[in-house]
PDB file of N, CA and C in Angstrom:
ATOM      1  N   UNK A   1       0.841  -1.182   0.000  1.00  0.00           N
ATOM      2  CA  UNK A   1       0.000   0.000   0.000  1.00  0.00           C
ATOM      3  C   UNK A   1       0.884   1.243   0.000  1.00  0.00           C
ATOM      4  N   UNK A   2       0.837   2.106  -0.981  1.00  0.00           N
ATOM      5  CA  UNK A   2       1.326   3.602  -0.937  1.00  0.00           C
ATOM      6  C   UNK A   2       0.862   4.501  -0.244  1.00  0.00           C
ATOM      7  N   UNK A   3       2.027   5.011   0.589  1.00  0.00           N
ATOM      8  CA  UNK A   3       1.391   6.241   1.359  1.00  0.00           C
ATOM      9  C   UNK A   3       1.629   7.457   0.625  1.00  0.00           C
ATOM     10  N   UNK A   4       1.096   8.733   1.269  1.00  0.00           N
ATOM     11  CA  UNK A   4       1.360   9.852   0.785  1.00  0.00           C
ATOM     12  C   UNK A   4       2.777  10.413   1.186  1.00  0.00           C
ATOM     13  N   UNK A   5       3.371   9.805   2.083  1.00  0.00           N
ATOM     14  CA  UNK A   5       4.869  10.121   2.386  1.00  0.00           C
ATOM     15  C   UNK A   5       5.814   8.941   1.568  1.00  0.00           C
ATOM     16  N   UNK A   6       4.715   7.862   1.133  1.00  0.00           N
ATOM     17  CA  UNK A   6       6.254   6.837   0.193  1.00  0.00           C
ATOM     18  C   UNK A   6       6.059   7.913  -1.326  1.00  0.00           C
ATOM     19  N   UNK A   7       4.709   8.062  -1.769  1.00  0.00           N
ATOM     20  CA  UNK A   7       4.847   8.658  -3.087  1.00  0.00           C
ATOM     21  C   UNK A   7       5.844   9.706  -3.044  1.00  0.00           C
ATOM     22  N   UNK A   8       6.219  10.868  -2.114  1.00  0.00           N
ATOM     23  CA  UNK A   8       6.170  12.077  -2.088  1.00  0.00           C
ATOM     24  C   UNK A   8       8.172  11.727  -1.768  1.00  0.00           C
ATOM     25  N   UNK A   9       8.564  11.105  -1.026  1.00  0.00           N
ATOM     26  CA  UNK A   9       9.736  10.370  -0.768  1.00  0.00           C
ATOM     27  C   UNK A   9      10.266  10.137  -2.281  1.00  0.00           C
ATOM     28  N   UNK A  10       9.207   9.270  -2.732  1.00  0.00           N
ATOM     29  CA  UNK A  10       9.815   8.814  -4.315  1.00  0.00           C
ATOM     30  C   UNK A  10       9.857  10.350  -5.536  1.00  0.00           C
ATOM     31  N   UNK A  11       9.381  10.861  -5.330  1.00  0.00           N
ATOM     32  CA  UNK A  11       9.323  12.280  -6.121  1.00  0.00           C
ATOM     33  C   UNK A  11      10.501  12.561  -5.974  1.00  0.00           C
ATOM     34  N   UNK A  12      10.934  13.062  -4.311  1.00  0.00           N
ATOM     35  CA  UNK A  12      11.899  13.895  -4.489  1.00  0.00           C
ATOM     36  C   UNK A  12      13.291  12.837  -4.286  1.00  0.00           C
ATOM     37  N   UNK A  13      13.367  12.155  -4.309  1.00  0.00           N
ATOM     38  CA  UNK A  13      14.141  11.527  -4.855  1.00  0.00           C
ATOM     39  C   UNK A  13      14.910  11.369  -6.567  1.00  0.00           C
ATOM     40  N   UNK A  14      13.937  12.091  -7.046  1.00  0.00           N
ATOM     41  CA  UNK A  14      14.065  11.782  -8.733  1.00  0.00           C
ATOM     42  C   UNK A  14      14.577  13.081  -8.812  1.00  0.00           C
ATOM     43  N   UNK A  15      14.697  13.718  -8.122  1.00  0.00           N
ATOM     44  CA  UNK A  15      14.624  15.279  -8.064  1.00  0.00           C
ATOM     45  C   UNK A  15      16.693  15.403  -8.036  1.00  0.00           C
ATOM     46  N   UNK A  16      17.102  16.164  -9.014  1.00  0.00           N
ATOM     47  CA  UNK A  16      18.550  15.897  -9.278  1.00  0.00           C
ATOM     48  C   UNK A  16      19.402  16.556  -7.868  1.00  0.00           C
ATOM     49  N   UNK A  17      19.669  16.251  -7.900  1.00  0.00           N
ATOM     50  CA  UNK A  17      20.680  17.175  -6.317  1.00  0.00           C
ATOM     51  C   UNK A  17      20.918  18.880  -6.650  1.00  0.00           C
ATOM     52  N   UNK A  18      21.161  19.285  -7.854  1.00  0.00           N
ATOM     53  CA  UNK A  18      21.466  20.482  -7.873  1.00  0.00           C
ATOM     54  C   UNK A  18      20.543  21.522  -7.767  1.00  0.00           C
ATOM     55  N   UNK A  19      19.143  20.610  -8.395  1.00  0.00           N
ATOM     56  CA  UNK A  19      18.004  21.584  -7.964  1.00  0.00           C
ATOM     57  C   UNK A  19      17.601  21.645  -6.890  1.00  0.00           C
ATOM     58  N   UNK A  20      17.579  20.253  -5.688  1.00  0.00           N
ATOM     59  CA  UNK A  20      18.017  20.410  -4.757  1.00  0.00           C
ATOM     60  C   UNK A  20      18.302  21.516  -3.896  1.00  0.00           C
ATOM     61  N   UNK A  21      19.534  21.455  -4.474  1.00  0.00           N
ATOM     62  CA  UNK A  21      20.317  22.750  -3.877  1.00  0.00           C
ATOM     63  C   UNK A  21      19.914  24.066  -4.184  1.00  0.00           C
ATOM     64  N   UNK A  22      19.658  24.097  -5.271  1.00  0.00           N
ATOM     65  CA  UNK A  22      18.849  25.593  -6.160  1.00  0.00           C
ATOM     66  C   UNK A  22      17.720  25.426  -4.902  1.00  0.00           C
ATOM     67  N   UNK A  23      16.754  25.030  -4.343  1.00  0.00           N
ATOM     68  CA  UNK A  23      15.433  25.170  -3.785  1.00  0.00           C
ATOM     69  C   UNK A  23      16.165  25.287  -2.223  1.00  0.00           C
ATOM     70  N   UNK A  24      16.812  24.654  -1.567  1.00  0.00           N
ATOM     71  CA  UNK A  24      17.798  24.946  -0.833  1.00  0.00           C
ATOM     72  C   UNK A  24      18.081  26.179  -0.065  1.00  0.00           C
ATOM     73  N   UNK A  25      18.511  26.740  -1.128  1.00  0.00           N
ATOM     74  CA  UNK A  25      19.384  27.931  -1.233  1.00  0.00           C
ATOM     75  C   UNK A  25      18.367  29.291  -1.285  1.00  0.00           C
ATOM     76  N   UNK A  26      16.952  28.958  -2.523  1.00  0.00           N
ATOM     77  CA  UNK A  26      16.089  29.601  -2.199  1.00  0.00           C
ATOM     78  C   UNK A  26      15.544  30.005  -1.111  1.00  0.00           C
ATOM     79  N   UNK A  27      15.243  29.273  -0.233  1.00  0.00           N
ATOM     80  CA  UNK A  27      14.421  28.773   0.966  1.00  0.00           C
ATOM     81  C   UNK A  27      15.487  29.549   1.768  1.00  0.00           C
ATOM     82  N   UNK A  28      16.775  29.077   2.058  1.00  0.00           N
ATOM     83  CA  UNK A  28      17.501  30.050   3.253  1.00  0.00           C
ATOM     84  C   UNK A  28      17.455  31.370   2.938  1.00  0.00           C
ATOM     85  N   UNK A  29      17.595  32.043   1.693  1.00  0.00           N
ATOM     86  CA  UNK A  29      17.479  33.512   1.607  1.00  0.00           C
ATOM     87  C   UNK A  29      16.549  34.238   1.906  1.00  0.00           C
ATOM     88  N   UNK A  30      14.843  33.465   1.484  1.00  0.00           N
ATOM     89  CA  UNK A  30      13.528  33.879   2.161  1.00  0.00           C
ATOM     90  C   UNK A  30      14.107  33.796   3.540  1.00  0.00           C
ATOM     91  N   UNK A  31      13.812  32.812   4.312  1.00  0.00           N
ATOM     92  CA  UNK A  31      13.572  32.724   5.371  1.00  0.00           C
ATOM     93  C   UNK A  31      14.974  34.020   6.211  1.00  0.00           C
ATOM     94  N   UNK A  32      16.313  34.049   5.848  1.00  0.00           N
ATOM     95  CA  UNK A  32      17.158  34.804   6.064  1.00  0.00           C
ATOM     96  C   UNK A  32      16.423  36.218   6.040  1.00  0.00           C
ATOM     97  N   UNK A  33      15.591  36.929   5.258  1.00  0.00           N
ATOM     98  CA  UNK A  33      14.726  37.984   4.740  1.00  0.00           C
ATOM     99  C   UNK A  33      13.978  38.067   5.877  1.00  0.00           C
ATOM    100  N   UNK A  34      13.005  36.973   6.017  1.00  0.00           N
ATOM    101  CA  UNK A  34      12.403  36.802   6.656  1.00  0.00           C
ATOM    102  C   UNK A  34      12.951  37.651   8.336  1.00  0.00           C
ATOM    103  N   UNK A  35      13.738  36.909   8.705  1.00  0.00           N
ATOM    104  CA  UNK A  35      14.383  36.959   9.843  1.00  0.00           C
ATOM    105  C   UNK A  35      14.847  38.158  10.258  1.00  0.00           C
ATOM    106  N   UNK A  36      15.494  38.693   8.860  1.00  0.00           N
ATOM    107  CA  UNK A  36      15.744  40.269   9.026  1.00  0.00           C
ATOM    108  C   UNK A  36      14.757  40.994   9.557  1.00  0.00           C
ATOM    109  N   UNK A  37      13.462  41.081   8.314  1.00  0.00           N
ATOM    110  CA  UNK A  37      12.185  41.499   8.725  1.00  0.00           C
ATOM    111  C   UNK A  37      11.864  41.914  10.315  1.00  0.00           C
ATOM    112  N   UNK A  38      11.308  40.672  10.784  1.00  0.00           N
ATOM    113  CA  UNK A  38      11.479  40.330  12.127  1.00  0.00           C
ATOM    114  C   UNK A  38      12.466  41.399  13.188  1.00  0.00           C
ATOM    115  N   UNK A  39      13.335  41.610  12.896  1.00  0.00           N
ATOM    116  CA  UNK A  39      14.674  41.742  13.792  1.00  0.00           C
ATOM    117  C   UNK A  39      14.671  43.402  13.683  1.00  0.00           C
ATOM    118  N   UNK A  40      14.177  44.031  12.029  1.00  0.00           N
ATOM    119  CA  UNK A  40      14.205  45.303  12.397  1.00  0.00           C
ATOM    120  C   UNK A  40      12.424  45.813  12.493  1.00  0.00           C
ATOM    121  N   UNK A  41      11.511  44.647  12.612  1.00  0.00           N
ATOM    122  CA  UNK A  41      10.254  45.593  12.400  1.00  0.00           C
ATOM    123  C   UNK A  41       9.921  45.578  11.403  1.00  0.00           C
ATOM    124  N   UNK A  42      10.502  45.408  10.314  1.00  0.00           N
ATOM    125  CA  UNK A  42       9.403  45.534   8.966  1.00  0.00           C
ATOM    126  C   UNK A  42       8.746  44.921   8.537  1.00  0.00           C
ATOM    127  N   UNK A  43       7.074  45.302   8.079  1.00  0.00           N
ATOM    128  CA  UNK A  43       6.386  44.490   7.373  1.00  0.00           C
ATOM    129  C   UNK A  43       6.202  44.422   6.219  1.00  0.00           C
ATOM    130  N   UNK A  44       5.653  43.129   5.629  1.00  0.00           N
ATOM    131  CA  UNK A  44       6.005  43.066   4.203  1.00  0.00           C
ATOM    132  C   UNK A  44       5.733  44.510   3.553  1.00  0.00           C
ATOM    133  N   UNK A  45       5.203  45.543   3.447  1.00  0.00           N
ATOM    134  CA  UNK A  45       4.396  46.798   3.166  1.00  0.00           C
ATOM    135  C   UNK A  45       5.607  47.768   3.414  1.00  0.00           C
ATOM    136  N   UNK A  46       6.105  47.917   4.376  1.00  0.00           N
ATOM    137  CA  UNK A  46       6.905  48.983   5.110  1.00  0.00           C
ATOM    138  C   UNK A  46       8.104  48.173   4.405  1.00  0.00           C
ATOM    139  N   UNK A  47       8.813  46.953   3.979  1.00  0.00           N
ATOM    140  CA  UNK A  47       9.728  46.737   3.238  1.00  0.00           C
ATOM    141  C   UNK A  47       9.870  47.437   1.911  1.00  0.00           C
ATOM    142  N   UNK A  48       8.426  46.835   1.128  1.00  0.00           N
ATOM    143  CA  UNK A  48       8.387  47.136   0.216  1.00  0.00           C
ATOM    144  C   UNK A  48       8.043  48.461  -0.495  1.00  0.00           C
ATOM    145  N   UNK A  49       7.622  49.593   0.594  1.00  0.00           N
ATOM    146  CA  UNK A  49       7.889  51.036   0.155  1.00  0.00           C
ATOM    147  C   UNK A  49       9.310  51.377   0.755  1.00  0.00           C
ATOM    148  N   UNK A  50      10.176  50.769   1.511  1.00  0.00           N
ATOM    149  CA  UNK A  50      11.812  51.437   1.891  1.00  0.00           C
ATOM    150  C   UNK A  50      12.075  50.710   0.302  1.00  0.00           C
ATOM    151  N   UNK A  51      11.911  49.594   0.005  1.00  0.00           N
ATOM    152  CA  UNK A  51      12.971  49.252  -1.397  1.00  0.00           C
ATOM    153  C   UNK A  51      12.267  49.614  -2.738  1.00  0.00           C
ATOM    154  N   UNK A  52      11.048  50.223  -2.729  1.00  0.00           N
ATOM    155  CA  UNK A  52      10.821  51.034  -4.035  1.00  0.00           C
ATOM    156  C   UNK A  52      10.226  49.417  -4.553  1.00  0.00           C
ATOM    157  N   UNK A  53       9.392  48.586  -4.214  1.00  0.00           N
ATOM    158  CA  UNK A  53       9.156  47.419  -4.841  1.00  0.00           C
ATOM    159  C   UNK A  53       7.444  47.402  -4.786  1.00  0.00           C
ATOM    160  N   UNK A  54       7.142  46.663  -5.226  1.00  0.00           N
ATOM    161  CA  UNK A  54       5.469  45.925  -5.108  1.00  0.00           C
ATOM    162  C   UNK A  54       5.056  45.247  -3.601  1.00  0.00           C
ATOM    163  N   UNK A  55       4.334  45.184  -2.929  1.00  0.00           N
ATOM    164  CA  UNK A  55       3.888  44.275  -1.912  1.00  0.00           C
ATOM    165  C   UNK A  55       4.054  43.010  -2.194  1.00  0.00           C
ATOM    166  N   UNK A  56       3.566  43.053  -3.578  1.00  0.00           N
ATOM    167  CA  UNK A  56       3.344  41.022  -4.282  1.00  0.00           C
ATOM    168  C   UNK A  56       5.082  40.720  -4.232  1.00  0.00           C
ATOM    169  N   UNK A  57       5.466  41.919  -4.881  1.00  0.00           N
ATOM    170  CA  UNK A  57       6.968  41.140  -4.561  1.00  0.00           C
ATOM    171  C   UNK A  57       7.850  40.449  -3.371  1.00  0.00           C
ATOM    172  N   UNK A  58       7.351  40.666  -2.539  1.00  0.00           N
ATOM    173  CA  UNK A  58       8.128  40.395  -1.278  1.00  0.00           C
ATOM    174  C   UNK A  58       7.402  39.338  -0.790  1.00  0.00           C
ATOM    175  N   UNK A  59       6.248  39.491  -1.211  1.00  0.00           N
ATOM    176  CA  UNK A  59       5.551  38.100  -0.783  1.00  0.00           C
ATOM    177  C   UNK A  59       5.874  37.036  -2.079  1.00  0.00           C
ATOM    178  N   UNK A  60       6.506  37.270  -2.486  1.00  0.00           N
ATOM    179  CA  UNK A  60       6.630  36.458  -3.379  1.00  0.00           C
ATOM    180  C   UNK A  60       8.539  35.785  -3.568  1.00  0.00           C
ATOM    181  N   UNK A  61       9.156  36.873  -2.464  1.00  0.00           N
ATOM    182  CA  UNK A  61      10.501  36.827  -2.335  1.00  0.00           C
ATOM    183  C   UNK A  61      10.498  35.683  -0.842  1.00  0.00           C
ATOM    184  N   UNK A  62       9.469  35.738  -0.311  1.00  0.00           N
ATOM    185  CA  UNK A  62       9.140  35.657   1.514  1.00  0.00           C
ATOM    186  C   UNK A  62       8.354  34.217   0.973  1.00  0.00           C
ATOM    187  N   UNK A  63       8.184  33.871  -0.330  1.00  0.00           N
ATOM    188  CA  UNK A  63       7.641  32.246  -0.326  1.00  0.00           C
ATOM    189  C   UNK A  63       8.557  31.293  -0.572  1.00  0.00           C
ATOM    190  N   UNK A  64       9.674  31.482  -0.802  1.00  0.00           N
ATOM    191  CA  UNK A  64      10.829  30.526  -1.130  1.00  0.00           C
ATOM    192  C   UNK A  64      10.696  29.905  -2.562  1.00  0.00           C
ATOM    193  N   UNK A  65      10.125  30.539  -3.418  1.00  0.00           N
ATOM    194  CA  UNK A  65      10.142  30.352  -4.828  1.00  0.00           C
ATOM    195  C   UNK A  65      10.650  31.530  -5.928  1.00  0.00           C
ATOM    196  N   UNK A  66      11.554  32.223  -5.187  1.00  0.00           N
ATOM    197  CA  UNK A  66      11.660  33.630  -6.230  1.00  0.00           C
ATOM    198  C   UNK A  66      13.549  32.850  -6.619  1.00  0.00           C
ATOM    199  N   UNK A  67      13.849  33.192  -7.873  1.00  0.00           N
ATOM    200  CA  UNK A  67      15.633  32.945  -8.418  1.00  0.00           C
ATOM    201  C   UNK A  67      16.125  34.444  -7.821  1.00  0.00           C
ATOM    202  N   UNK A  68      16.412  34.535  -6.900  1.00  0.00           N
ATOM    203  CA  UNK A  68      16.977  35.887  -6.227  1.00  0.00           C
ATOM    204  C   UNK A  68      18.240  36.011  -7.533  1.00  0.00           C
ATOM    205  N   UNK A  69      18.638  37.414  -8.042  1.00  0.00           N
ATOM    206  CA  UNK A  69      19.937  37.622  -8.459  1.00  0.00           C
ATOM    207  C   UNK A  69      20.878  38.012  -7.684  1.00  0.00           C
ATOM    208  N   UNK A  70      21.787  38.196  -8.041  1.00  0.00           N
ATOM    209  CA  UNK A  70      23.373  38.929  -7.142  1.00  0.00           C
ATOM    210  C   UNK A  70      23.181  40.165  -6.477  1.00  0.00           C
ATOM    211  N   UNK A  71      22.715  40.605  -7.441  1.00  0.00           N
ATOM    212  CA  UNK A  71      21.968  41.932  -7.386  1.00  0.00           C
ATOM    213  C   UNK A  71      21.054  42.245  -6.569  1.00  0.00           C
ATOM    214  N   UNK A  72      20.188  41.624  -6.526  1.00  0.00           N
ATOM    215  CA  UNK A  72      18.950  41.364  -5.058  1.00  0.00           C
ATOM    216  C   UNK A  72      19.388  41.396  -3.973  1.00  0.00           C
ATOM    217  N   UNK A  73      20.449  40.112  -4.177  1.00  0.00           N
ATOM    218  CA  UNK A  73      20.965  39.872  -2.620  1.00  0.00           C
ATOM    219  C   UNK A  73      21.966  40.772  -1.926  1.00  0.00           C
ATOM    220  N   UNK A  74      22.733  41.363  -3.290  1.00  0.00           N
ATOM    221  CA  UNK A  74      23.383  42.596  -2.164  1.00  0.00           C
ATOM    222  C   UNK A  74      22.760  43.646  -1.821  1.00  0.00           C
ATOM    223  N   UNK A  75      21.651  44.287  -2.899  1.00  0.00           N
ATOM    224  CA  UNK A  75      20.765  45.004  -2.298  1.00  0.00           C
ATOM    225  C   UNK A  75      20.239  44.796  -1.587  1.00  0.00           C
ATOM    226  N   UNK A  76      19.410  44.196  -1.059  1.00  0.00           N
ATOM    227  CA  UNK A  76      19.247  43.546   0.348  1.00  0.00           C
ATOM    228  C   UNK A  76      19.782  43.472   1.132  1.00  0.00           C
ATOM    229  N   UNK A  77      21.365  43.219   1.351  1.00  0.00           N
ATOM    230  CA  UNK A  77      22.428  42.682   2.532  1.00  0.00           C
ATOM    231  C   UNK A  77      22.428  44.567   2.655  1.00  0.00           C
ATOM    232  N   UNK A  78      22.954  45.315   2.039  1.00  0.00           N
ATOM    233  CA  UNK A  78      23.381  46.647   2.093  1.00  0.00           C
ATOM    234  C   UNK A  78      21.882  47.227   2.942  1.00  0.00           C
ATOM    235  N   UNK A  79      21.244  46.619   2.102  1.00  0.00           N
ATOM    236  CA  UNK A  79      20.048  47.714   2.868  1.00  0.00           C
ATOM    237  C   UNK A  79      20.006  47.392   4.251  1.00  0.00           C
ATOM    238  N   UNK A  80      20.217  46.092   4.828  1.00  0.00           N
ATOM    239  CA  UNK A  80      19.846  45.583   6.230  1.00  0.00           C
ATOM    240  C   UNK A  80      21.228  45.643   6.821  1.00  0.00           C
ATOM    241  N   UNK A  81      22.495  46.228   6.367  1.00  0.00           N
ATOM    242  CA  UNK A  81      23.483  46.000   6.973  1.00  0.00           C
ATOM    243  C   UNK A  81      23.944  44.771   7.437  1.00  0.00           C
ATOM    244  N   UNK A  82      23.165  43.487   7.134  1.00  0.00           N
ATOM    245  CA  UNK A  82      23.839  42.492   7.334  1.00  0.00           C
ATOM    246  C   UNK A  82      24.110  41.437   5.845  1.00  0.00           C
ATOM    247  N   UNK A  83      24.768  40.508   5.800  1.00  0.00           N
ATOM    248  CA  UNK A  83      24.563  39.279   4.973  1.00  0.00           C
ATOM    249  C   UNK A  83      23.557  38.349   4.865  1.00  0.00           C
ATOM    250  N   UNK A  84      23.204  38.097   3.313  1.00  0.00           N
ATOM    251  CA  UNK A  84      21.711  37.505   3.472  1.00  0.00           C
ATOM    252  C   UNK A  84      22.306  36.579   3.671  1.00  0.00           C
ATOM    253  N   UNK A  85      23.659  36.001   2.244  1.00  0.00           N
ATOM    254  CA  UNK A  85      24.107  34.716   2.355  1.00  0.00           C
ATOM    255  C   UNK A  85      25.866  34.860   2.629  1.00  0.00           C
ATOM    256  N   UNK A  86      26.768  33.794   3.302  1.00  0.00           N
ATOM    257  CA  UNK A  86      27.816  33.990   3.462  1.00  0.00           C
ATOM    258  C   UNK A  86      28.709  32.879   2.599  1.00  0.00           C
ATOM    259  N   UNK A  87      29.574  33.587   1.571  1.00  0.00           N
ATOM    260  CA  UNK A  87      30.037  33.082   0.930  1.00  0.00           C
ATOM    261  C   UNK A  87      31.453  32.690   1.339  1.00  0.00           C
TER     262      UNK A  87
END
């Protein structure tokens, strides 16, 4: 009998390691964002009028499905004075 955790096991299993890592990597930068958020007070709204962006965007940066660029992320690190990611 298949469960919904053997199917879901077998999925990501097929799933190549690098994307993996690509979803990974996504996920710590939201949640890193996230955390910032948190730490200075901002809400998604009050982010997204300090960075000149959309509301949808940040909720959409804050779901762990956005390809952040280089560019994002240092804008971001600069704006919060800290590192999103440490290389």
């Amino acid at each position: 009998m298949k469960t919904i955790s053997t199917t879901f096991a077998q999925m990501t299993a097929a799933v190549p390691p690098e994307i993996r890592q690509e979803i990974d990597l996504e996920f710590a930068v939201s949640n890193r964002i996230e955390e910032l958020m948190k730490k200075y007070g901002f809400t998604k709204l009050q982010l997204a009028q300090k960075l000149g962006k959309r509301p949808s965007e940040i909720t959409k940066w804050l779901s762990g499905q956005h390809n952040f660029t280089l560019r994002t992320i240092a804008q971001l690190s600069a704006f919060f004075g800290e590192p999103l990611v440490w290389a």
